[in-house]
N, C-alpha and C. Protein backbone atom coordinates (compact mmCIF):
# COMPACT_ATOMS: atom_id res chain seq x y z
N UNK A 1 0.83 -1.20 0.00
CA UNK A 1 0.00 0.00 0.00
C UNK A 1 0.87 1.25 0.00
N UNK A 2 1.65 1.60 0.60
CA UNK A 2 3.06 2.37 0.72
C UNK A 2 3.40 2.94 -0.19
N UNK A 3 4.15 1.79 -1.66
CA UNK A 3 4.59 1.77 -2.71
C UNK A 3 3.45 2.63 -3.35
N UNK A 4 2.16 2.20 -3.02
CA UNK A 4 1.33 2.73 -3.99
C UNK A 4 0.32 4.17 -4.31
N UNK A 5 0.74 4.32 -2.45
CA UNK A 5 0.28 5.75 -2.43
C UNK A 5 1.10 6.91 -2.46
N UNK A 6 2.74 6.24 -2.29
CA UNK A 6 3.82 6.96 -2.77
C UNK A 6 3.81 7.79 -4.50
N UNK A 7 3.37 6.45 -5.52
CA UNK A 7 3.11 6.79 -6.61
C UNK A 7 2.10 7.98 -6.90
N UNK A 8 1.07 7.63 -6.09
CA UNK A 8 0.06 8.43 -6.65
C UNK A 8 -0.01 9.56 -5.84
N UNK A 9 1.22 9.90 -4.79
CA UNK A 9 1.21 11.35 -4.27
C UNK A 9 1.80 11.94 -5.38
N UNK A 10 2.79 11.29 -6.33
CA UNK A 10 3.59 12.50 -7.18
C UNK A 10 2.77 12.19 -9.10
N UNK A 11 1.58 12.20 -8.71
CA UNK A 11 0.92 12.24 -9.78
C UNK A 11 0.38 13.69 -10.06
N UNK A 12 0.22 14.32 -11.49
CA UNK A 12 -0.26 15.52 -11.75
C UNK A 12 -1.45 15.16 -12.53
N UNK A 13 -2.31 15.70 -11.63
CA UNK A 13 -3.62 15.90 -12.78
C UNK A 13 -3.70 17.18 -13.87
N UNK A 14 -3.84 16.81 -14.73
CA UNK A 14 -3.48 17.60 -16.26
C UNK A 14 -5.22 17.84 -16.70
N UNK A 15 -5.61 18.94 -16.63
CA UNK A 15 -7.03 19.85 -16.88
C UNK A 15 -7.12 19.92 -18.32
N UNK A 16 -8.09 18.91 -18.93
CA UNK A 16 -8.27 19.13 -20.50
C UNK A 16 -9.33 20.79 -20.70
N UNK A 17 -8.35 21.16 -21.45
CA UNK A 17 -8.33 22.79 -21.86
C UNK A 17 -8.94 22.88 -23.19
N UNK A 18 -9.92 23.77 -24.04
CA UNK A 18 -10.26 24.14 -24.86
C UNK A 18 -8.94 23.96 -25.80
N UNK A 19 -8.12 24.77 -25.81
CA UNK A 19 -6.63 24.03 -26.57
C UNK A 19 -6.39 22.21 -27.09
N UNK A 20 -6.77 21.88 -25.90
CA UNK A 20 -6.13 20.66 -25.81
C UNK A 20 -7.27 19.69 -26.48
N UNK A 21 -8.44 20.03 -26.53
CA UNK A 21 -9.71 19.55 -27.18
C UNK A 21 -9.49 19.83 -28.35
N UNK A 22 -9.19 21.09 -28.92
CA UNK A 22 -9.13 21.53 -30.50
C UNK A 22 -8.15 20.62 -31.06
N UNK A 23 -6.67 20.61 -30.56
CA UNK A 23 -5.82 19.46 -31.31
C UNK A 23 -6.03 18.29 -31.04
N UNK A 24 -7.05 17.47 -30.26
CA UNK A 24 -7.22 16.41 -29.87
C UNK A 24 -8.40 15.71 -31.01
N UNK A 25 -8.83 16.56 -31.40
CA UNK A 25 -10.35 16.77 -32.18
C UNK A 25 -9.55 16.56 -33.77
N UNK A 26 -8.07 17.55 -34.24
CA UNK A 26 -7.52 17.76 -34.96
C UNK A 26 -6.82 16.12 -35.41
N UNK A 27 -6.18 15.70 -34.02
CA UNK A 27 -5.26 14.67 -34.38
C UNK A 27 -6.61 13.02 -34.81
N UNK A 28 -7.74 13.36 -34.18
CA UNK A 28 -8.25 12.36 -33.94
C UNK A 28 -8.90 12.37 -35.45
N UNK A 29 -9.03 13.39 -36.55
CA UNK A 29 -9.57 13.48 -37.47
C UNK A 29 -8.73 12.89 -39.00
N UNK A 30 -7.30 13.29 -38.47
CA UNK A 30 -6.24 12.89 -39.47
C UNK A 30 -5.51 11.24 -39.07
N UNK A 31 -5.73 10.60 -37.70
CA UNK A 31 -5.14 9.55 -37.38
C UNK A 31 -6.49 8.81 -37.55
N UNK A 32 -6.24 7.56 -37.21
CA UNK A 32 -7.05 6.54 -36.86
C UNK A 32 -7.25 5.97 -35.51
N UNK A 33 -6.99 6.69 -34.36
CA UNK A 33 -6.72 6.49 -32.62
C UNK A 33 -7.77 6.88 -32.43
N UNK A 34 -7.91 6.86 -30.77
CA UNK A 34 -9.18 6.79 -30.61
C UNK A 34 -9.62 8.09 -29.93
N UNK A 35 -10.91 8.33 -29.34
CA UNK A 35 -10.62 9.92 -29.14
C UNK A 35 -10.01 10.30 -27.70
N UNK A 36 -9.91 9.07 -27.02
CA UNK A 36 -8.57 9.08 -25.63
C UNK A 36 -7.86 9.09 -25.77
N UNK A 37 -6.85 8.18 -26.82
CA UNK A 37 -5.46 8.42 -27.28
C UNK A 37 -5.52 9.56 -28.07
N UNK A 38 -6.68 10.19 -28.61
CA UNK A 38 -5.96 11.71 -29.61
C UNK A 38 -6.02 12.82 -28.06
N UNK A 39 -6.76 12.87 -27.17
CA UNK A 39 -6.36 13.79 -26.13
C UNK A 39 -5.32 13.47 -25.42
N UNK A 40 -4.81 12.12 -25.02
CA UNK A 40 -3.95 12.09 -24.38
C UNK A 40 -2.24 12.33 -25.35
N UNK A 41 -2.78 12.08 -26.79
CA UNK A 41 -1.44 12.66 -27.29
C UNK A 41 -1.82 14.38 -26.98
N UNK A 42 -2.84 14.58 -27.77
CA UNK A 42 -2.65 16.04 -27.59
C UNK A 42 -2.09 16.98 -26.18
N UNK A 43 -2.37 16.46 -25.19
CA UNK A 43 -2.01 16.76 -23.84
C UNK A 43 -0.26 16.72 -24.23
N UNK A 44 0.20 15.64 -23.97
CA UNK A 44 1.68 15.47 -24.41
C UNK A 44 2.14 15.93 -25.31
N UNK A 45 1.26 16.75 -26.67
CA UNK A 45 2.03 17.69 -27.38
C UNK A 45 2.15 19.24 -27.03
N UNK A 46 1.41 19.72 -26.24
CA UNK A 46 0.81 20.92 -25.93
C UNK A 46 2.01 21.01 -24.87
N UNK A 47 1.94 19.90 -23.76
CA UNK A 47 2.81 19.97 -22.70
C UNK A 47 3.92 19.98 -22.84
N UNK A 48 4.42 19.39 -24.15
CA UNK A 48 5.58 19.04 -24.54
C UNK A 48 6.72 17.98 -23.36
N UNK A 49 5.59 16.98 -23.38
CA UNK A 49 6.35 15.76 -22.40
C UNK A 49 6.05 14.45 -23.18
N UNK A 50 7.43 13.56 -22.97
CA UNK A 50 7.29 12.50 -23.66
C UNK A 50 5.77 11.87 -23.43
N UNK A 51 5.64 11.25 -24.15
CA UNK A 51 4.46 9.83 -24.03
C UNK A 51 5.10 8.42 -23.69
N UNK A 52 4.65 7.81 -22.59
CA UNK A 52 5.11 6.60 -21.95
C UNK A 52 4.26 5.82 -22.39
N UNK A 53 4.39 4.50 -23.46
CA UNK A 53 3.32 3.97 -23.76
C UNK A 53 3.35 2.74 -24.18
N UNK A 54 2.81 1.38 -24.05
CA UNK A 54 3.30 -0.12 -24.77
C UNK A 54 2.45 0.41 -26.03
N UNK A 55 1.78 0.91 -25.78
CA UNK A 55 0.87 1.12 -27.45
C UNK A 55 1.18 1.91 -28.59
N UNK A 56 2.97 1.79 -28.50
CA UNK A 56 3.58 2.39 -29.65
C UNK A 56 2.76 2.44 -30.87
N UNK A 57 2.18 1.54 -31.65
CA UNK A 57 1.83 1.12 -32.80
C UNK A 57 0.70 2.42 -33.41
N UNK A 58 -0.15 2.99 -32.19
CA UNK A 58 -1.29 3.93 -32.37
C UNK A 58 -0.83 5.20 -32.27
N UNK A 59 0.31 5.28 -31.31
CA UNK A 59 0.93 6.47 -31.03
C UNK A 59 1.80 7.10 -31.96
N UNK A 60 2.69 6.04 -32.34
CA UNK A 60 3.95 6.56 -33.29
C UNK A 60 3.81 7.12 -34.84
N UNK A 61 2.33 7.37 -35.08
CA UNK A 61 1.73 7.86 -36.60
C UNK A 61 1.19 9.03 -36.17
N UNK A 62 1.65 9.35 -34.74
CA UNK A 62 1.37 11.02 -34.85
C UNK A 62 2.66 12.04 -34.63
N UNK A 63 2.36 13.16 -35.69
CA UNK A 63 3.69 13.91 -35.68
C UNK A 63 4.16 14.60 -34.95
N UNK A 64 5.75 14.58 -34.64
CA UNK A 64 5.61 15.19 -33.14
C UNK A 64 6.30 14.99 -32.22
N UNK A 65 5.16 13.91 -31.69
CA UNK A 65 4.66 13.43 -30.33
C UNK A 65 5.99 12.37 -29.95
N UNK A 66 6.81 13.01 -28.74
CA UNK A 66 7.79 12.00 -28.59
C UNK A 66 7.01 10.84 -27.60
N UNK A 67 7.87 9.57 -27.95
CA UNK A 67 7.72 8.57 -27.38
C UNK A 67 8.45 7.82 -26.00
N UNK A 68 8.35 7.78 -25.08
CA UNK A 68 8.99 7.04 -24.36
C UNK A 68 8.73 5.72 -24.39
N UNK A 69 9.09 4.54 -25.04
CA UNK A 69 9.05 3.39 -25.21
C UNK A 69 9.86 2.48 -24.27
N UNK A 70 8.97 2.15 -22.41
CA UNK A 70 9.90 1.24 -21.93
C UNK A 70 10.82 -0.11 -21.99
C-alpha cells in the first residue's frame, strides 16, 4: 500500500483545456486512434512531455509526439 500511495502522491492531474480539445479533435480526425489516445497525445504535445506507452503502434503515426518506449 506504501509503494502505492507513494506513486500516486507524485501524480499531476493535467485539466483538458479548450486548446487541448481543438488538437485532440484535430489529431483524432487525421489519425485513426481513438478519441482518448488523440487527447492524451494532444495533452503530451501541448505539454511538450514524452508519451510513456506499450501502445507504440497507435501512437507513433502522430507527428511530433515523442515517445517514451519502456
Amino acid at each position: 500500500k506504501l509503494a502505492l500511495e507513494k506513486v500516486l502522491s507524485e501524480i499531476t492531474i493535467l485539466r483538458l483545456t479548450p486548446k487541448i480539445s481543438e488538437l485532440a479533435g484535430k489529431i483524432k480526425a487525421y489519425t485513426n486512434v481513438t478519441l482518448s489516445d488523440a487527447i492524451i497525445a494532444a495533452t503530451a504535445l501541448l505539454k511538450d512531455l514524452p508519451l510513456a506507452t506499450l501502445n507504440v503502434r497507435d501512437f507513433e503515426k502522430i507527428e511530433g509526439l515523442k515517445l517514451f518506449k519502456p
